[in-house]
C-alpha atoms as a PDB file:
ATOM      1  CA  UNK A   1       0.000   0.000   0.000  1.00  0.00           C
ATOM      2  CA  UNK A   2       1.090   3.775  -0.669  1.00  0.00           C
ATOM      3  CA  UNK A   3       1.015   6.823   1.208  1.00  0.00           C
ATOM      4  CA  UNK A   4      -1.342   9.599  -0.970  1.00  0.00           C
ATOM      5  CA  UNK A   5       1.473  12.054   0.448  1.00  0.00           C
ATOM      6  CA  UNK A   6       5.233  12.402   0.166  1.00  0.00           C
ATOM      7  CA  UNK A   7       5.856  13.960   3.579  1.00  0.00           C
ATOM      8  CA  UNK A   8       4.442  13.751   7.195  1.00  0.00           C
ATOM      9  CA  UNK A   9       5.922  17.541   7.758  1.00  0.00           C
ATOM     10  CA  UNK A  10       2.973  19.890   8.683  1.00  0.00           C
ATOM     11  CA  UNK A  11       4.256  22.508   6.920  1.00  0.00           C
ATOM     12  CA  UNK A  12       4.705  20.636   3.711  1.00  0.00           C
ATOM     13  CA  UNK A  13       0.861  19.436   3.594  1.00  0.00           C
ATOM     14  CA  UNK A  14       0.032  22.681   4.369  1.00  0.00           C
ATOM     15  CA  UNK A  15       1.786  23.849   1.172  1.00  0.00           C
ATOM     16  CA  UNK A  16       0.845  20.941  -0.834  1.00  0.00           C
ATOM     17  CA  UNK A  17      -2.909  21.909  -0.446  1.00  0.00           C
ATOM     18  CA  UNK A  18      -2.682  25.648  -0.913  1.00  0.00           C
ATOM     19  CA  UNK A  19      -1.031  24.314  -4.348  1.00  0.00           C
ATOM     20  CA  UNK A  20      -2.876  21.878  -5.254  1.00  0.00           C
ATOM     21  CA  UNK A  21      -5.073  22.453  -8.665  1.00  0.00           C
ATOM     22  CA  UNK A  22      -8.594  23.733  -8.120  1.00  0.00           C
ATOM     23  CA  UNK A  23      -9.981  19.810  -8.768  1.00  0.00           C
ATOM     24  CA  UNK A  24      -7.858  18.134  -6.315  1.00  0.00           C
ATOM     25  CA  UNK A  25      -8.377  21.180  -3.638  1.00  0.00           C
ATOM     26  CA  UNK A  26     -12.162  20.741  -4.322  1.00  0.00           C
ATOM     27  CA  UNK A  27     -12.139  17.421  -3.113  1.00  0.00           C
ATOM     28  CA  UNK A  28      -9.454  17.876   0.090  1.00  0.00           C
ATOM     29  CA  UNK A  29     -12.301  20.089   1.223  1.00  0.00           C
ATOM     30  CA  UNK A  30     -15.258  17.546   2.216  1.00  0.00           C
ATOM     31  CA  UNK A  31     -16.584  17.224   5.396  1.00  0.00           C
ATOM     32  CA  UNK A  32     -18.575  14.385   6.861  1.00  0.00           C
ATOM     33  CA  UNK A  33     -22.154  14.626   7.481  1.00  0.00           C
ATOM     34  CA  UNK A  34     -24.148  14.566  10.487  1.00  0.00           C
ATOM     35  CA  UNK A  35     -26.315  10.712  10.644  1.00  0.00           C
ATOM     36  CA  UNK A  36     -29.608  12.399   9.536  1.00  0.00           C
ATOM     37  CA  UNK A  37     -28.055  14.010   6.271  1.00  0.00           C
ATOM     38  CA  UNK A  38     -26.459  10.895   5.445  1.00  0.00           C
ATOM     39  CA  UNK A  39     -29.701   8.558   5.129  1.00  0.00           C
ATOM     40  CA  UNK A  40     -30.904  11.440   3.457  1.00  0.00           C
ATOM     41  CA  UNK A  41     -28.188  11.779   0.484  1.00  0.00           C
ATOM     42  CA  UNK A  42     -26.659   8.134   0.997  1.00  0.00           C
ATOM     43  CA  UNK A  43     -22.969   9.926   1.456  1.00  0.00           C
ATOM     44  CA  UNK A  44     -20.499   9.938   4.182  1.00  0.00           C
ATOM     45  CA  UNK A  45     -19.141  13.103   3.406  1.00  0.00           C
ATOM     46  CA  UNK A  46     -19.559  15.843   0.982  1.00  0.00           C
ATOM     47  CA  UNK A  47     -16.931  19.235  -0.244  1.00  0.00           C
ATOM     48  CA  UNK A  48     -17.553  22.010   1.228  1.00  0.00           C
ATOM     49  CA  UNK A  49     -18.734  25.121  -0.580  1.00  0.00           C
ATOM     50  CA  UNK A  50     -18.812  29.010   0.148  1.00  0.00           C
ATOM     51  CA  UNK A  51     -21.890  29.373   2.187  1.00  0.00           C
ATOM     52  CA  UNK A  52     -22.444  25.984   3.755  1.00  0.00           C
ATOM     53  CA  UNK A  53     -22.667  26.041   7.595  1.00  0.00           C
ATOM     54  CA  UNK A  54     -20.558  23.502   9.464  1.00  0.00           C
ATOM     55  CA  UNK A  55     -19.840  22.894  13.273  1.00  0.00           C
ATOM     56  CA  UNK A  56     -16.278  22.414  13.745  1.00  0.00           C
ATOM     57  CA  UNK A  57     -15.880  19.832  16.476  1.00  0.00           C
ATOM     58  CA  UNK A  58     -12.388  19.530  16.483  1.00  0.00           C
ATOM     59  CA  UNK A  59      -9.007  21.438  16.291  1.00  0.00           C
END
């Protein structure tokens, strides 16, 4: 099995997704949904858009 990344350094995952092409950054953005939304749209997780409302639970 492979690693997605190249490094485990903070600071060079941190670049790597400011960088990254507008696809890929699309999809780095997705957050998981709460248990009702997900029997409602049969998805785990879904990117997040400019106004969506999320609750940040951790970090």
């Amino acid at each position: 099995m492979y690693r997605k990344t190249k490094s485990k350094k903070p600071k060079k995952q941190r670049k790597a997704q400011f960088k990254a092409p507008l696809h890929k950054r699309h999809k780095m953005m997705a957050a998981p949904l709460s248990p009702e939304l997900r029997v409602k749209y049969d998805r785990r997780s879904f990117p997040v858009r400019k106004g969506d409302t999320v609750i940040i639970l951790r970090g």
